[in-house]
N, C-alpha and C. Protein backbone atom coordinates (compact mmCIF):
# COMPACT_ATOMS: atom_id res chain seq x y z
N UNK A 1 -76.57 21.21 107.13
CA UNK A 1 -77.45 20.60 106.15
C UNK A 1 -77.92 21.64 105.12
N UNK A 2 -77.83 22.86 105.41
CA UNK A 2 -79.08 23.86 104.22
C UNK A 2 -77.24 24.15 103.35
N UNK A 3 -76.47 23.98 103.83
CA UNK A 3 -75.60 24.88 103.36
C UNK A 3 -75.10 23.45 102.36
N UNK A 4 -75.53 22.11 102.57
CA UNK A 4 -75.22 21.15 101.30
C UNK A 4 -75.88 21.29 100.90
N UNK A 5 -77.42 21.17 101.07
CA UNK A 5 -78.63 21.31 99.83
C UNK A 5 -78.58 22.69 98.84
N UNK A 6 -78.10 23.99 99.64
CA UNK A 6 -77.13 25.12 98.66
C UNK A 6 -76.48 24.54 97.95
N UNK A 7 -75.62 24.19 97.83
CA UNK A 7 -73.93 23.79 97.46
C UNK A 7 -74.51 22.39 96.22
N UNK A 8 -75.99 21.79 96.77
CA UNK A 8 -76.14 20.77 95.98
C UNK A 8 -77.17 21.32 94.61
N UNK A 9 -78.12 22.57 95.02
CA UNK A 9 -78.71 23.13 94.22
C UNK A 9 -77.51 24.10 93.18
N UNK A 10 -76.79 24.56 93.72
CA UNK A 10 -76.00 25.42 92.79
C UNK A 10 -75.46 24.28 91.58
N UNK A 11 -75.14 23.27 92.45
CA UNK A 11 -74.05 22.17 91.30
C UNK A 11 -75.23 22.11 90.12
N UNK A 12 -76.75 21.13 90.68
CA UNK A 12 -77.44 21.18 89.37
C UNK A 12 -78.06 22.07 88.91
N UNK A 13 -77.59 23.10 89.23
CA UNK A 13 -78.13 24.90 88.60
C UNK A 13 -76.86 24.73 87.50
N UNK A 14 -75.95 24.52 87.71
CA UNK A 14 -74.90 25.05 86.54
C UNK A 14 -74.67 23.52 85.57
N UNK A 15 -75.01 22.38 86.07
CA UNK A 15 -75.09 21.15 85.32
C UNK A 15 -76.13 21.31 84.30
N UNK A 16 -77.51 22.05 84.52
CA UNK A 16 -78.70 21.76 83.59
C UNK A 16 -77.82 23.29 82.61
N UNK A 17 -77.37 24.04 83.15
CA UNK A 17 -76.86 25.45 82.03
C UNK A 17 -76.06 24.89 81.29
N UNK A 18 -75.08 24.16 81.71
CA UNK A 18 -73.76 23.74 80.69
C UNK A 18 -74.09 22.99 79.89
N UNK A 19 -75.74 21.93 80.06
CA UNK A 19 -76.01 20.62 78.91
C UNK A 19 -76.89 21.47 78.18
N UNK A 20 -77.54 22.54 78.71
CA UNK A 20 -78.53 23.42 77.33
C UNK A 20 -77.56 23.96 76.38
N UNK A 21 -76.60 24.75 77.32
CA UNK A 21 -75.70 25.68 76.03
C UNK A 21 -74.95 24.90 75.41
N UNK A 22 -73.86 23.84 75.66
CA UNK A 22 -73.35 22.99 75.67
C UNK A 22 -72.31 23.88 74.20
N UNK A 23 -71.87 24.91 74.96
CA UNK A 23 -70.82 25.73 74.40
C UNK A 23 -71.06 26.63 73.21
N UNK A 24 -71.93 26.59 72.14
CA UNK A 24 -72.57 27.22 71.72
C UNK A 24 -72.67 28.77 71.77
N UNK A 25 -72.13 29.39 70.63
CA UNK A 25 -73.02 30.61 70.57
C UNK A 25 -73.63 31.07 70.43
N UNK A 26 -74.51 32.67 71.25
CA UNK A 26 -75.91 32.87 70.94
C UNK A 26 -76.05 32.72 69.36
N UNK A 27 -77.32 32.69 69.05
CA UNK A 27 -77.78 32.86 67.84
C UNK A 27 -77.43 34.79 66.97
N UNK A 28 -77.17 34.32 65.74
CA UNK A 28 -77.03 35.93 65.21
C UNK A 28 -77.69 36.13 63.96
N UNK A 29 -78.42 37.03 63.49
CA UNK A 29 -78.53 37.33 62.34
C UNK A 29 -77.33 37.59 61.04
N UNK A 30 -78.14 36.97 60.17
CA UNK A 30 -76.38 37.30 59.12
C UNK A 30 -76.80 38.89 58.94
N UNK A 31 -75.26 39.32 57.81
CA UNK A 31 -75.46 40.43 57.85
C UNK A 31 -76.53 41.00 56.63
N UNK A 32 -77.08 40.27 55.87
CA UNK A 32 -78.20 41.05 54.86
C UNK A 32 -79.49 40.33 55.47
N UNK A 33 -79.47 38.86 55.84
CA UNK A 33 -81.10 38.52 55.85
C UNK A 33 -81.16 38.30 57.69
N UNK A 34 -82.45 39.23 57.65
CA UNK A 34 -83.10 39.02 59.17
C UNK A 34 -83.21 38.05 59.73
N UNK A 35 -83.87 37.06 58.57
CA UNK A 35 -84.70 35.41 58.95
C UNK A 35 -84.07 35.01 58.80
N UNK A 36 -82.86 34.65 58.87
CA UNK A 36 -81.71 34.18 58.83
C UNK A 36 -81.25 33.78 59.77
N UNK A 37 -80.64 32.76 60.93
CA UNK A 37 -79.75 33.07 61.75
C UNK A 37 -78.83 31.82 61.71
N UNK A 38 -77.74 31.89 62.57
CA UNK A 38 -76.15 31.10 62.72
C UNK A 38 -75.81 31.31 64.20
N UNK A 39 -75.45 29.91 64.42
CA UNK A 39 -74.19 30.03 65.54
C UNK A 39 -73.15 28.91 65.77
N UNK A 40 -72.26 29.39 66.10
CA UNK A 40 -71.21 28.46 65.97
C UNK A 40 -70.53 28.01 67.17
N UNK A 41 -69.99 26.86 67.43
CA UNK A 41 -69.30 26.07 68.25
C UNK A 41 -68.07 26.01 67.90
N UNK A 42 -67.19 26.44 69.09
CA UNK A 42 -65.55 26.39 68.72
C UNK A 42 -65.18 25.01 69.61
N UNK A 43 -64.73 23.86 68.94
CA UNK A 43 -64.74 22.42 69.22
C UNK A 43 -63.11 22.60 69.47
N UNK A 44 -62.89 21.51 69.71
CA UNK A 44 -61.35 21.02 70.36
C UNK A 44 -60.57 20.96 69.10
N UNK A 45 -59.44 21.69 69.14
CA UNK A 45 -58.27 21.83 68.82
C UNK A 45 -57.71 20.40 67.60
N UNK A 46 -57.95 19.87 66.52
CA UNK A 46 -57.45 18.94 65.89
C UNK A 46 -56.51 18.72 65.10
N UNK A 47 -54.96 18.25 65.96
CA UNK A 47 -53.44 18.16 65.36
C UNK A 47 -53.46 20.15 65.20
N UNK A 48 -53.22 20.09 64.15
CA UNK A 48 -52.61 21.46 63.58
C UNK A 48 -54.28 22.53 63.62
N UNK A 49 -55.27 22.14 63.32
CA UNK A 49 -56.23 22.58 62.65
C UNK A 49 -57.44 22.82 63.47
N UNK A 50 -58.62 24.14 63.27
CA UNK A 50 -59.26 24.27 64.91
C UNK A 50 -60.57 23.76 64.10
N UNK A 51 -61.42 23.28 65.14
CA UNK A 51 -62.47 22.44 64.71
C UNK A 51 -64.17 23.56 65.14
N UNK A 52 -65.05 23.72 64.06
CA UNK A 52 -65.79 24.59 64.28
C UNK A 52 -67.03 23.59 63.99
N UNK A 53 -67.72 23.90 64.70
CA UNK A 53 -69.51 23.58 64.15
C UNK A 53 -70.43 24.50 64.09
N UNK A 54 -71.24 24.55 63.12
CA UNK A 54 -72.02 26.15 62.33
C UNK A 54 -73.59 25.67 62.13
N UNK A 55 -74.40 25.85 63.06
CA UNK A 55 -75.60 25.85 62.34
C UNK A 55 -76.53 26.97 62.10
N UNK A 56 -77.26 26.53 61.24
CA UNK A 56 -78.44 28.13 60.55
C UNK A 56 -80.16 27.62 61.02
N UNK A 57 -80.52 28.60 61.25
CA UNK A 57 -81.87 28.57 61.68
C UNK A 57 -82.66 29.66 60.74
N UNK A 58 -84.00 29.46 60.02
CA UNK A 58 -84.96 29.72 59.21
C UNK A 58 -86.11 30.29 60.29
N UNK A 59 -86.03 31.82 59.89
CA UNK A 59 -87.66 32.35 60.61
C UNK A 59 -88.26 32.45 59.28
N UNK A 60 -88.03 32.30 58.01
CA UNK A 60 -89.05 32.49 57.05
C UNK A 60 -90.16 31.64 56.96
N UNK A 61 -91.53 31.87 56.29
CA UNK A 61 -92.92 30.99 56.73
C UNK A 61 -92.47 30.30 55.20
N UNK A 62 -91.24 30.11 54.50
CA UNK A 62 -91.52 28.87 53.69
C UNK A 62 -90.44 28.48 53.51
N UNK A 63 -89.77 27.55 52.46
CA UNK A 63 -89.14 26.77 52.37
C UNK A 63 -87.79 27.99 51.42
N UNK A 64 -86.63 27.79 52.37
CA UNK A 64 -85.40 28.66 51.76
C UNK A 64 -84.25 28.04 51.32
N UNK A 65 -83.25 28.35 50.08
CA UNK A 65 -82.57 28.19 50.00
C UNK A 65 -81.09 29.16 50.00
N UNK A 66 -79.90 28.78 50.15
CA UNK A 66 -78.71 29.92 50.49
C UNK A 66 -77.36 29.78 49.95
N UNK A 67 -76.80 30.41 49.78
CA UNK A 67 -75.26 29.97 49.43
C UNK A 67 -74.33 30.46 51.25
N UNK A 68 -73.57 29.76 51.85
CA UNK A 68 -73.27 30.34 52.77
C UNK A 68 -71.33 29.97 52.15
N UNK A 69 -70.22 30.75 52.92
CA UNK A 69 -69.00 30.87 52.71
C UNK A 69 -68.64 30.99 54.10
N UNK A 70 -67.79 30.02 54.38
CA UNK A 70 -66.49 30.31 55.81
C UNK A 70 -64.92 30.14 55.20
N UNK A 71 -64.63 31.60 55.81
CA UNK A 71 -63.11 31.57 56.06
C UNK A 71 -62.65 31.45 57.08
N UNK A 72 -61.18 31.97 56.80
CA UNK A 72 -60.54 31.63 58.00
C UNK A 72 -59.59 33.12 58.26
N UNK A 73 -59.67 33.61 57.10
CA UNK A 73 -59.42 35.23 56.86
C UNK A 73 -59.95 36.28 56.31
N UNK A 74 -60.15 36.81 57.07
CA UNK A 74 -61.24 37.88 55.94
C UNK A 74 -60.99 38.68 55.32
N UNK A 75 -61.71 37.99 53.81
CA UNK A 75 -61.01 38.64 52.31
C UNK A 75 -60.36 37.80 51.75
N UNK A 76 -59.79 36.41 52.32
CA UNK A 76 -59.15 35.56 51.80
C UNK A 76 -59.59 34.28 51.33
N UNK A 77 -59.15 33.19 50.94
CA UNK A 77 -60.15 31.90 50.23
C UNK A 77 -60.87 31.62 51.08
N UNK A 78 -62.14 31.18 50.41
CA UNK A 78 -63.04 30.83 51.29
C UNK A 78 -62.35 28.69 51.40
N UNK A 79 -62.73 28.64 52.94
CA UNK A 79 -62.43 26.90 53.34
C UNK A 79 -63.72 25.93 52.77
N UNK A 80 -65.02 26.27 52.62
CA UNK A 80 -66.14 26.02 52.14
C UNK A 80 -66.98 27.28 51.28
N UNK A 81 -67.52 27.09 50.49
CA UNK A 81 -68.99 27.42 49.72
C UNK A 81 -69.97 26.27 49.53
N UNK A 82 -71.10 26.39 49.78
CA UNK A 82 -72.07 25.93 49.63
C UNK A 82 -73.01 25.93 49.44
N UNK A 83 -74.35 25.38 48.77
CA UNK A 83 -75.84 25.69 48.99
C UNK A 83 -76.53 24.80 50.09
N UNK A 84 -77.26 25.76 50.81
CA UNK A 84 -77.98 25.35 51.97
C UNK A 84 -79.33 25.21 51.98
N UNK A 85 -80.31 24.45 52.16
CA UNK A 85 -81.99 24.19 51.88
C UNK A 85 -82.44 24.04 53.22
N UNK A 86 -83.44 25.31 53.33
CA UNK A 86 -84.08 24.97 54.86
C UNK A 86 -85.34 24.93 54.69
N UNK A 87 -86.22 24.00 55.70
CA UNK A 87 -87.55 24.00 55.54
C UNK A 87 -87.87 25.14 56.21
N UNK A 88 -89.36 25.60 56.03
CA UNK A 88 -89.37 26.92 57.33
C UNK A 88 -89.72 26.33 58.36
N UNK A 89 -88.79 27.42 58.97
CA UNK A 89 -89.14 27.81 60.91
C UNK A 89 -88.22 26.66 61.25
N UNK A 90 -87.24 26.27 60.48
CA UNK A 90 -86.43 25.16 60.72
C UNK A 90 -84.84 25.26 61.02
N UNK A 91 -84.35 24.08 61.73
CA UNK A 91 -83.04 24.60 62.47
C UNK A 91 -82.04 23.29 61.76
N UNK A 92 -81.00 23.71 60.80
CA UNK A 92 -80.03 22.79 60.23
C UNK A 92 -79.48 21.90 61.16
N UNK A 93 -78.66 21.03 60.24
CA UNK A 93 -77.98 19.65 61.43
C UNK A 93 -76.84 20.39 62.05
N UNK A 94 -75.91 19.79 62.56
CA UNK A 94 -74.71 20.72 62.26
C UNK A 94 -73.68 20.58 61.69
N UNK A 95 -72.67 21.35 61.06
CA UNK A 95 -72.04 21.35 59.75
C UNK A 95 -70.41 21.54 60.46
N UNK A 96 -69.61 20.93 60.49
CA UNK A 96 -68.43 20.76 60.58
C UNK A 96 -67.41 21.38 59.44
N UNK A 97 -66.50 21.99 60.11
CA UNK A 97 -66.02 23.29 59.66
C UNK A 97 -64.07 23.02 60.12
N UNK A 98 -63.37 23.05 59.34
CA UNK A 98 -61.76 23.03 59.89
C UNK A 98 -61.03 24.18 59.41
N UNK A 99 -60.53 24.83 60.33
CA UNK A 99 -59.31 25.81 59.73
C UNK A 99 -58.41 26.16 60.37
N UNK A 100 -57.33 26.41 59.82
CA UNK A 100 -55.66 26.78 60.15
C UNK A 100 -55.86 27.58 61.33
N UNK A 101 -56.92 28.96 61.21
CA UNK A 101 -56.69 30.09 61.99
C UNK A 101 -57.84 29.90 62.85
N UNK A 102 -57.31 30.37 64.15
CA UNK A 102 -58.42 30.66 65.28
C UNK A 102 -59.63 31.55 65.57
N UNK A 103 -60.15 31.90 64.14
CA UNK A 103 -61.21 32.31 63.81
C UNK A 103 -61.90 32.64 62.87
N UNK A 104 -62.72 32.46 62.41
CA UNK A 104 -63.53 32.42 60.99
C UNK A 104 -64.46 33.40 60.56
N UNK A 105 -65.08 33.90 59.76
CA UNK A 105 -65.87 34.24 59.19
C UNK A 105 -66.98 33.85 58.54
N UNK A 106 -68.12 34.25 58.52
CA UNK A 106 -69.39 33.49 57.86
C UNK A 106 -69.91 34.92 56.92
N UNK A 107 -70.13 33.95 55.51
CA UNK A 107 -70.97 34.96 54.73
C UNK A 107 -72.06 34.40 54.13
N UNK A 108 -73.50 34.55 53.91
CA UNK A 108 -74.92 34.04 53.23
C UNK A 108 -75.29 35.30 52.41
N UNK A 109 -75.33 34.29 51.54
CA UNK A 109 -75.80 35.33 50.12
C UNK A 109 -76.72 34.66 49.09
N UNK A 110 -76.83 34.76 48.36
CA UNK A 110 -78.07 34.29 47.05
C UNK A 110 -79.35 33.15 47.61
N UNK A 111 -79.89 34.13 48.65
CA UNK A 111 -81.49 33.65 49.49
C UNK A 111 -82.15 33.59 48.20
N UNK A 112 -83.38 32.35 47.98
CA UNK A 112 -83.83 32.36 47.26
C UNK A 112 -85.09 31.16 48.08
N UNK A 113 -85.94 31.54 47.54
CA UNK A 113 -87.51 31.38 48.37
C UNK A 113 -87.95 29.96 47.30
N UNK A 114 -86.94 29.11 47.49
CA UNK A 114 -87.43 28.25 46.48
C UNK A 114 -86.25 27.14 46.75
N UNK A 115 -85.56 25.75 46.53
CA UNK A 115 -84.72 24.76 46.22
C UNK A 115 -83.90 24.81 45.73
N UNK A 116 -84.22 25.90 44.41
CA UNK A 116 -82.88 26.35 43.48
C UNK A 116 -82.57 27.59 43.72
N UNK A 117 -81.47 27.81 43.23
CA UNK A 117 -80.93 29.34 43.21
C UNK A 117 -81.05 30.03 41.97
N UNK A 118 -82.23 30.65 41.88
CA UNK A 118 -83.00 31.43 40.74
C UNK A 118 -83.99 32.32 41.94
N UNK A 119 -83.87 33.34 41.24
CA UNK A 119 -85.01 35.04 41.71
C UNK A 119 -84.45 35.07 43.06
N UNK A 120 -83.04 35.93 43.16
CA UNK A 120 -82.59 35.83 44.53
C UNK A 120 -83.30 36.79 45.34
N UNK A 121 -83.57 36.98 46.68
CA UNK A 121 -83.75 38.17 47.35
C UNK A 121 -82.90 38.97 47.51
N UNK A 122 -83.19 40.18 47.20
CA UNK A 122 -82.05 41.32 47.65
C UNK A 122 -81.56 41.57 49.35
N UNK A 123 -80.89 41.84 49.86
CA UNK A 123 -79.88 42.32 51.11
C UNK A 123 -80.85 43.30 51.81
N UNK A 124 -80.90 42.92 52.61
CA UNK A 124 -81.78 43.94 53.50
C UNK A 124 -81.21 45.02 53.87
């Protein structure tokens, strides 16, 4: 009996870990802004093309905006550019991402403490 209630605690020890992380990577700082962060989900394989999900999280105390870029080679076309609007202390939806190659790149650049992209912050 102790050695199923083991065997039954381990199962929902690693059931409640796998639905928190639920594959996910840790969180990272980009490479110029602190308050910044990203992590990404490497999703299932679609036909030819690998399937990514990317979200950004805001430690700034106000409302930010960003340009972020994913490749799929680095140095090469970017697959997206975009502008990104976060409220503060706030965590994006998540953003669906496709590319040829089995791994990507993320770049955030022109932070700007405001909706529009005017008076950027400089790179830490």
């Amino acid at each position: 009996m102790k050695k199923f209630l083991l065997l039954f605690m381990l199962l929902i020890g690693t059931m409640l870990f796998a639905q928190n992380n639920n594959d996910w990577d840790e969180w990272q700082k980009t490479s110029c802004y602190s308050k910044i962060y990203y992590r990404i989900k490497n999703e299932k394989k679609q036909g030819e093309q690998f399937h990514w999900k990317i979200q950004f999280r805001s430690d700034y105390p106000e409302l930010i905006s960003f340009n972020y870029h994913v490749t799929d080679k680095m140095e090469q076309y970017n697959i997206t550019t975009h502008r990104k609007t976060l409220e503060a202390k706030k965590t994006s939806e998540e953003i669906d991402i496709y590319t040829e190659e089995d791994d990507i790149f993320l770049l955030v650049d022109k932070v700007s403490l405001s909706p529009y992209p005017e008076k950027f912050e400089e790179c830490e």
